[in-house]
N, C-alpha and C. Protein backbone atom coordinates (compact mmCIF):
# COMPACT_ATOMS: atom_id res chain seq x y z
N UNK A 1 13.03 -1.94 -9.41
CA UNK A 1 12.54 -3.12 -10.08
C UNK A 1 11.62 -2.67 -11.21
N UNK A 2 11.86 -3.30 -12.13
CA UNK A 2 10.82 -3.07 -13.29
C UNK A 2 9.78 -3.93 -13.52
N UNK A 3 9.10 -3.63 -14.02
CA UNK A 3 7.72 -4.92 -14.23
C UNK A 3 8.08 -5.48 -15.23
N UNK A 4 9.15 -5.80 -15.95
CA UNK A 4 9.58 -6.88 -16.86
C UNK A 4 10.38 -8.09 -15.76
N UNK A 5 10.55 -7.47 -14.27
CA UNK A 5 11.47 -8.32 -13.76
C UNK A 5 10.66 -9.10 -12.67
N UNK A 6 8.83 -8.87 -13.08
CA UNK A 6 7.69 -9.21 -12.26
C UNK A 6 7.27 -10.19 -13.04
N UNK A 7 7.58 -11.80 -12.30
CA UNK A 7 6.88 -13.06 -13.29
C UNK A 7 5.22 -13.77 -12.59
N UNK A 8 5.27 -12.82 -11.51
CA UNK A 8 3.68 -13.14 -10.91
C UNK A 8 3.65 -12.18 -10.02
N UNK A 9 1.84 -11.86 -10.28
CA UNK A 9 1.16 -11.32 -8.96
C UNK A 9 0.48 -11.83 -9.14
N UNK A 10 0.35 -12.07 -7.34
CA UNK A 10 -1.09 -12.85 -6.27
C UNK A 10 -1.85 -11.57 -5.85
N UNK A 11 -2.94 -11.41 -6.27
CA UNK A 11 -4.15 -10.67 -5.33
C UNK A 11 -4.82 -11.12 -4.13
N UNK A 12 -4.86 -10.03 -3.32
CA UNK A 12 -5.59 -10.11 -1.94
C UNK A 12 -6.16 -8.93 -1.91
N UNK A 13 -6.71 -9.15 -1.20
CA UNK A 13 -7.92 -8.17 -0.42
C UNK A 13 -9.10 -8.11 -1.35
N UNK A 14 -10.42 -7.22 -0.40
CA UNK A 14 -11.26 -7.14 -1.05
C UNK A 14 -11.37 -7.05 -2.63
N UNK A 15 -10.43 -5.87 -2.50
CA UNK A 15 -10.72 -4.94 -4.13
C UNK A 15 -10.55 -5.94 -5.09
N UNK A 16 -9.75 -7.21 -4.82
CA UNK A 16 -9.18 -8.21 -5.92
C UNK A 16 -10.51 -8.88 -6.63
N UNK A 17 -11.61 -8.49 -6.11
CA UNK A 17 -13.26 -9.11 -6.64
C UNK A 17 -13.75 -8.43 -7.91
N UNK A 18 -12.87 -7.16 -7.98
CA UNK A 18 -13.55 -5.93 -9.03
C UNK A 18 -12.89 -6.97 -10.56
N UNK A 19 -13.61 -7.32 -11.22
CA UNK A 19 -13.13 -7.58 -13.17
C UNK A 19 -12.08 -6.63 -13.26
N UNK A 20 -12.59 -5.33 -13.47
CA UNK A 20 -11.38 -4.22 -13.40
C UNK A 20 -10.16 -4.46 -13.50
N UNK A 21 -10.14 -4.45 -12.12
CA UNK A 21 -8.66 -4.78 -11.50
C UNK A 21 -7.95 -5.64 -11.89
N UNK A 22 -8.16 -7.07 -12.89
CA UNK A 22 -7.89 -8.19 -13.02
C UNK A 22 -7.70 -7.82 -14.54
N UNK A 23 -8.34 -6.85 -15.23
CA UNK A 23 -8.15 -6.62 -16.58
C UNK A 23 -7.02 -5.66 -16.77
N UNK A 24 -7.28 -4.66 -16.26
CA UNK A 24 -5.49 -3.73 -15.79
C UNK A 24 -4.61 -4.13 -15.56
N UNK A 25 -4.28 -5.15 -14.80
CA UNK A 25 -3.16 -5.87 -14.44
C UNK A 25 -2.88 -6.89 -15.60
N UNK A 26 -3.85 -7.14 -15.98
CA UNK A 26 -3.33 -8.11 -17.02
C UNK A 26 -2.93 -7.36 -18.36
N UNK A 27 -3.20 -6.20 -18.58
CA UNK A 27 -3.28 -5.11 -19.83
C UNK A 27 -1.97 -4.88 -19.25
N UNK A 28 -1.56 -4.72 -17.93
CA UNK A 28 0.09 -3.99 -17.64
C UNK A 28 1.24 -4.78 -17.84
N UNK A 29 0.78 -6.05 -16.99
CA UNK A 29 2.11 -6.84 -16.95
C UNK A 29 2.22 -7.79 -17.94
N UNK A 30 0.95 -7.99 -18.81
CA UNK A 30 1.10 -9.02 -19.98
C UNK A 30 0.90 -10.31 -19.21
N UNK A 31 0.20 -10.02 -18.58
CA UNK A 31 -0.19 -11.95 -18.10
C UNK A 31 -1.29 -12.01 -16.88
N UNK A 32 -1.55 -12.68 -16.87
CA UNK A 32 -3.12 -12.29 -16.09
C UNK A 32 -2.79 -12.66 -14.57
N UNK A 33 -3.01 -12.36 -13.71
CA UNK A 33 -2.44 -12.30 -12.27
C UNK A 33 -3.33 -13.27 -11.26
N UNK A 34 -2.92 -13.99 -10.84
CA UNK A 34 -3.00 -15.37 -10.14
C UNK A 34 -4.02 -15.26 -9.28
N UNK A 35 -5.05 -15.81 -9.23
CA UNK A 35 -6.35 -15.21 -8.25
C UNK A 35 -6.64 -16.75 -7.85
N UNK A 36 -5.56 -17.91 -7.98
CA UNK A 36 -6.41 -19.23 -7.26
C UNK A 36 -6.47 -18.87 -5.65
N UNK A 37 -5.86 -17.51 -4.85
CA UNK A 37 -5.85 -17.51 -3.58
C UNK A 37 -6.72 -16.90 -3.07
N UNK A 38 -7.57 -17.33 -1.85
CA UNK A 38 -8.71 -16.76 -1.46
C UNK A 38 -8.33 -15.25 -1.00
N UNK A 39 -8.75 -14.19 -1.43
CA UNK A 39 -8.27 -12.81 -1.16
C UNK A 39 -8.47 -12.68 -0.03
N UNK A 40 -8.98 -13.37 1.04
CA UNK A 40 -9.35 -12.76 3.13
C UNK A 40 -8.37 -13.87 3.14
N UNK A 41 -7.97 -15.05 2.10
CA UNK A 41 -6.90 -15.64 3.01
C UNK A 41 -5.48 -15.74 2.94
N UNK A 42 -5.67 -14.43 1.89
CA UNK A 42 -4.26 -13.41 1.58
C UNK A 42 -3.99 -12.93 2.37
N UNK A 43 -5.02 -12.04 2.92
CA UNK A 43 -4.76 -11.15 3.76
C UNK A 43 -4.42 -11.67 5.29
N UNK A 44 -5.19 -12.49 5.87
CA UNK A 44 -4.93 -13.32 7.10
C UNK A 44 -3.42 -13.70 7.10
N UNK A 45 -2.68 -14.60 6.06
CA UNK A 45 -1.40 -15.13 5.51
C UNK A 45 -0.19 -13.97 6.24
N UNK A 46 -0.43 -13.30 4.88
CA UNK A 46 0.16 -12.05 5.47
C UNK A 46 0.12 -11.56 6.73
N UNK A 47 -0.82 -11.09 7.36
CA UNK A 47 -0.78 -10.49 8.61
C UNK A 47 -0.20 -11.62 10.02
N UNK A 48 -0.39 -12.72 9.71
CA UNK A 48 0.39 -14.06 10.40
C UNK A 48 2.28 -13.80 9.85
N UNK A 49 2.48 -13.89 8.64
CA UNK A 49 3.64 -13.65 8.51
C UNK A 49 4.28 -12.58 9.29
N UNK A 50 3.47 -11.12 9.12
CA UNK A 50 4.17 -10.33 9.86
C UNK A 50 4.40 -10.36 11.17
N UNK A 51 3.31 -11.16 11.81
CA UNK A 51 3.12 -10.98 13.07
C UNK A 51 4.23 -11.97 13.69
N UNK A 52 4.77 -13.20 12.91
CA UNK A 52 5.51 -13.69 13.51
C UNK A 52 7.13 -13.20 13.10
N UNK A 53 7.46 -12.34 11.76
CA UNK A 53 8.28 -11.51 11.91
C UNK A 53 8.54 -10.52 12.96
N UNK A 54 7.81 -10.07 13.54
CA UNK A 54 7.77 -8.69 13.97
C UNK A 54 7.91 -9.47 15.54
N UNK A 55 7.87 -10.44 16.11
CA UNK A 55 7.67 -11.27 17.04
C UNK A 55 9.16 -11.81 17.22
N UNK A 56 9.97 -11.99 16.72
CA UNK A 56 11.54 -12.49 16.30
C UNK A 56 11.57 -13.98 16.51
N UNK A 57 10.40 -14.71 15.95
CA UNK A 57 10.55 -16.28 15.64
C UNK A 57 10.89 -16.56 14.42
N UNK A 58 11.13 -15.56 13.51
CA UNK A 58 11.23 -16.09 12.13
C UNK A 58 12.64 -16.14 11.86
N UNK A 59 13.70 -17.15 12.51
CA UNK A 59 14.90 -16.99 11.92
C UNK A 59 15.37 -17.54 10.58
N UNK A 60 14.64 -18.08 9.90
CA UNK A 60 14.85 -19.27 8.42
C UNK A 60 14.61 -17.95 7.61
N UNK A 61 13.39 -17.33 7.68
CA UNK A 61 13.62 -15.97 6.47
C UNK A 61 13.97 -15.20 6.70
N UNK A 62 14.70 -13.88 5.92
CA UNK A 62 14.66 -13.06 6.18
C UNK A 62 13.93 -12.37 5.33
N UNK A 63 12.46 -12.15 5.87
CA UNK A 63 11.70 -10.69 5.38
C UNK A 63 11.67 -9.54 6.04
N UNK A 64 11.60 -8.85 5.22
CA UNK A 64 11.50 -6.84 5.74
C UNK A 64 10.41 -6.45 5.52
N UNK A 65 9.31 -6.33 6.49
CA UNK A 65 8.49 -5.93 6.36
C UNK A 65 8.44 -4.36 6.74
N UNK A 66 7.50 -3.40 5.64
CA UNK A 66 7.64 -2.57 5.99
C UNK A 66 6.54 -2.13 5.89
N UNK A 67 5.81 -0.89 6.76
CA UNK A 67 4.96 0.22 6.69
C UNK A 67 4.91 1.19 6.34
N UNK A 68 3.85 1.76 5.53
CA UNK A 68 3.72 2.51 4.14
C UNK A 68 2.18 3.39 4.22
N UNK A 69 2.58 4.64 3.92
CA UNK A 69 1.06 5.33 3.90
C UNK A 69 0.48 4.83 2.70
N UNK A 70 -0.56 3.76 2.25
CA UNK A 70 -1.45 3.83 1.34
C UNK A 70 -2.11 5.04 0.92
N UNK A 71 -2.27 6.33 1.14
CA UNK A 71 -2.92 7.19 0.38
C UNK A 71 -1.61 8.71 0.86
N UNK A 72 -2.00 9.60 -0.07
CA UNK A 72 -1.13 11.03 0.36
C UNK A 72 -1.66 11.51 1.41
N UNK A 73 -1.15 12.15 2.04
CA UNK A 73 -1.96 12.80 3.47
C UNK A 73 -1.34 14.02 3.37
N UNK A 74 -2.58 14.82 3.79
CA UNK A 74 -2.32 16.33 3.58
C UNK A 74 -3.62 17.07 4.19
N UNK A 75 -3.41 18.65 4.28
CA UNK A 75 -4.20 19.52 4.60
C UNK A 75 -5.00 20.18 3.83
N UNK A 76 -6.49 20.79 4.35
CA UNK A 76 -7.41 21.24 3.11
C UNK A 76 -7.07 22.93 3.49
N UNK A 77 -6.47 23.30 2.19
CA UNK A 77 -6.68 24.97 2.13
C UNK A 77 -7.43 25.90 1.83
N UNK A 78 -7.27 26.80 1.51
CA UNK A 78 -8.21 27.91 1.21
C UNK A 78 -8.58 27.26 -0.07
N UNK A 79 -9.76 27.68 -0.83
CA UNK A 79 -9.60 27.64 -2.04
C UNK A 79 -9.98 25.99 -2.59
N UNK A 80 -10.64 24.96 -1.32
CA UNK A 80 -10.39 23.39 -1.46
C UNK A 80 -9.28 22.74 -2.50
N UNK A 81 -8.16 23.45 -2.16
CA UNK A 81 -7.34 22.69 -2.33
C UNK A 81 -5.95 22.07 -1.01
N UNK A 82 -5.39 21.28 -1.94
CA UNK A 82 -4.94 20.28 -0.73
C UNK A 82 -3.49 20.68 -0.57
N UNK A 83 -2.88 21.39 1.09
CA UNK A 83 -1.62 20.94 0.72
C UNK A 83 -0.62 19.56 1.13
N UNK A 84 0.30 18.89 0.24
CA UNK A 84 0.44 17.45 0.84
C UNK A 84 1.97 17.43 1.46
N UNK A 85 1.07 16.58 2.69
CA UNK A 85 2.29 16.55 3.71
C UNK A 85 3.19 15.54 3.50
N UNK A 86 2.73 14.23 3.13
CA UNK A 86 3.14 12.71 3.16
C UNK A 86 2.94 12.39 2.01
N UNK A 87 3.68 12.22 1.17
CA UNK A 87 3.30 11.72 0.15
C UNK A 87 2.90 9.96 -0.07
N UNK A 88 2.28 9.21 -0.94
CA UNK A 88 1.65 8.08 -0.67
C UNK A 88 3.03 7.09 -0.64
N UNK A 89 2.79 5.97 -0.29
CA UNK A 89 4.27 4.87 0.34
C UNK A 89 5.63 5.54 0.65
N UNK A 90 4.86 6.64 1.28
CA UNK A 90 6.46 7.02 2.60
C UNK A 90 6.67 5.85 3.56
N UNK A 91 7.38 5.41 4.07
CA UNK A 91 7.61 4.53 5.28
C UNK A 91 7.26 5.52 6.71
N UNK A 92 6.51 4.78 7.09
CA UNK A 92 6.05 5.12 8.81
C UNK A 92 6.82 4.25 9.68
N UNK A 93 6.90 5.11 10.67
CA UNK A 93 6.82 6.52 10.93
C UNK A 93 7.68 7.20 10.38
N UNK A 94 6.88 8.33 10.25
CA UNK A 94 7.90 9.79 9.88
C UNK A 94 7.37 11.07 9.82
N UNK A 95 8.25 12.06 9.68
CA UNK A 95 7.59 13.49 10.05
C UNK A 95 7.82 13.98 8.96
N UNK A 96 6.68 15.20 9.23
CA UNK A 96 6.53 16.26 8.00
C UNK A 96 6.22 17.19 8.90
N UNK A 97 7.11 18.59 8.35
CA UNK A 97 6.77 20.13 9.02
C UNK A 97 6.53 21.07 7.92
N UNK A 98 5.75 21.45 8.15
CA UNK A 98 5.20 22.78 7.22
C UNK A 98 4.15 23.73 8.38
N UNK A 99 4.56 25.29 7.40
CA UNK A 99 3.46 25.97 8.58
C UNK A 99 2.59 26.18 7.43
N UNK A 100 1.70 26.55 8.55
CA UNK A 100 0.18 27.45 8.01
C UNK A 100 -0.02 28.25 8.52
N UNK A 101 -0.84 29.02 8.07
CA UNK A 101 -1.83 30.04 8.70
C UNK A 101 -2.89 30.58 8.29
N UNK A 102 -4.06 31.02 9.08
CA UNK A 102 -5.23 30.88 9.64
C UNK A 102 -5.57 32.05 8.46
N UNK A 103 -6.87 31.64 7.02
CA UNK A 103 -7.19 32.33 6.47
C UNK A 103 -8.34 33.90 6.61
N UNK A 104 -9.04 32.96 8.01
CA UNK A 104 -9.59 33.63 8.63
C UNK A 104 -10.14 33.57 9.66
N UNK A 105 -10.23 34.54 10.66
CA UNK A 105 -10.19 34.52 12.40
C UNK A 105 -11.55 34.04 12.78
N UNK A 106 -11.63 33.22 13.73
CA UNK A 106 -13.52 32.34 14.24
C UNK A 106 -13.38 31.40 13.42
């Protein structure tokens, strides 16, 4: 999907309080993004939706809800740097294998 094929975003959650955030989005998508919804009662909405998805009462929609790492996840190496295991909106669950080893003994 492209963001020419995006004719609204609704904000939720906290972060939706920052000016910031409301000026970026509007600098990206060319139109300023819909904030008449109380952002805790975005979030509540949502988490009711899923819960009655995920529950199998919802036969009128069909949504796919899915789970997603919000940040990269990874290991700290020698040197503070990071190596990354998960990269950010992988779908969970899922695995990652990589080895390591021990830069130094104790």
């Amino acid at each position: 999907m492209s963001k020419s094929e995006i004719n609204k975003v609704v904000l939720v959650g906290g972060s939706t309080r920052i000016p910031w955030i409301k000026e970026w989005l509007t600098e990206y998508f060319g139109f300023a993004p819909d904030d008449r919804l109380n952002p805790d009662e975005g979030v509540a909405v949502g988490a009711a939706l899923m819960a009655r998805t995920l529950s199998g009462q919802d036969t009128e929609n069909q949504l796919v809800l899915q789970d997603l790492t919000p940040l990269t996840l990874g290991v700290r190496l020698v040197g503070d740097k990071v190596g990354k295991q998960i990269n950010r909106n992988t779908s969970i669950p899922c695995e990652a294998v990589e080895r390591y080893y021990t830069a130094r003994n104790n």
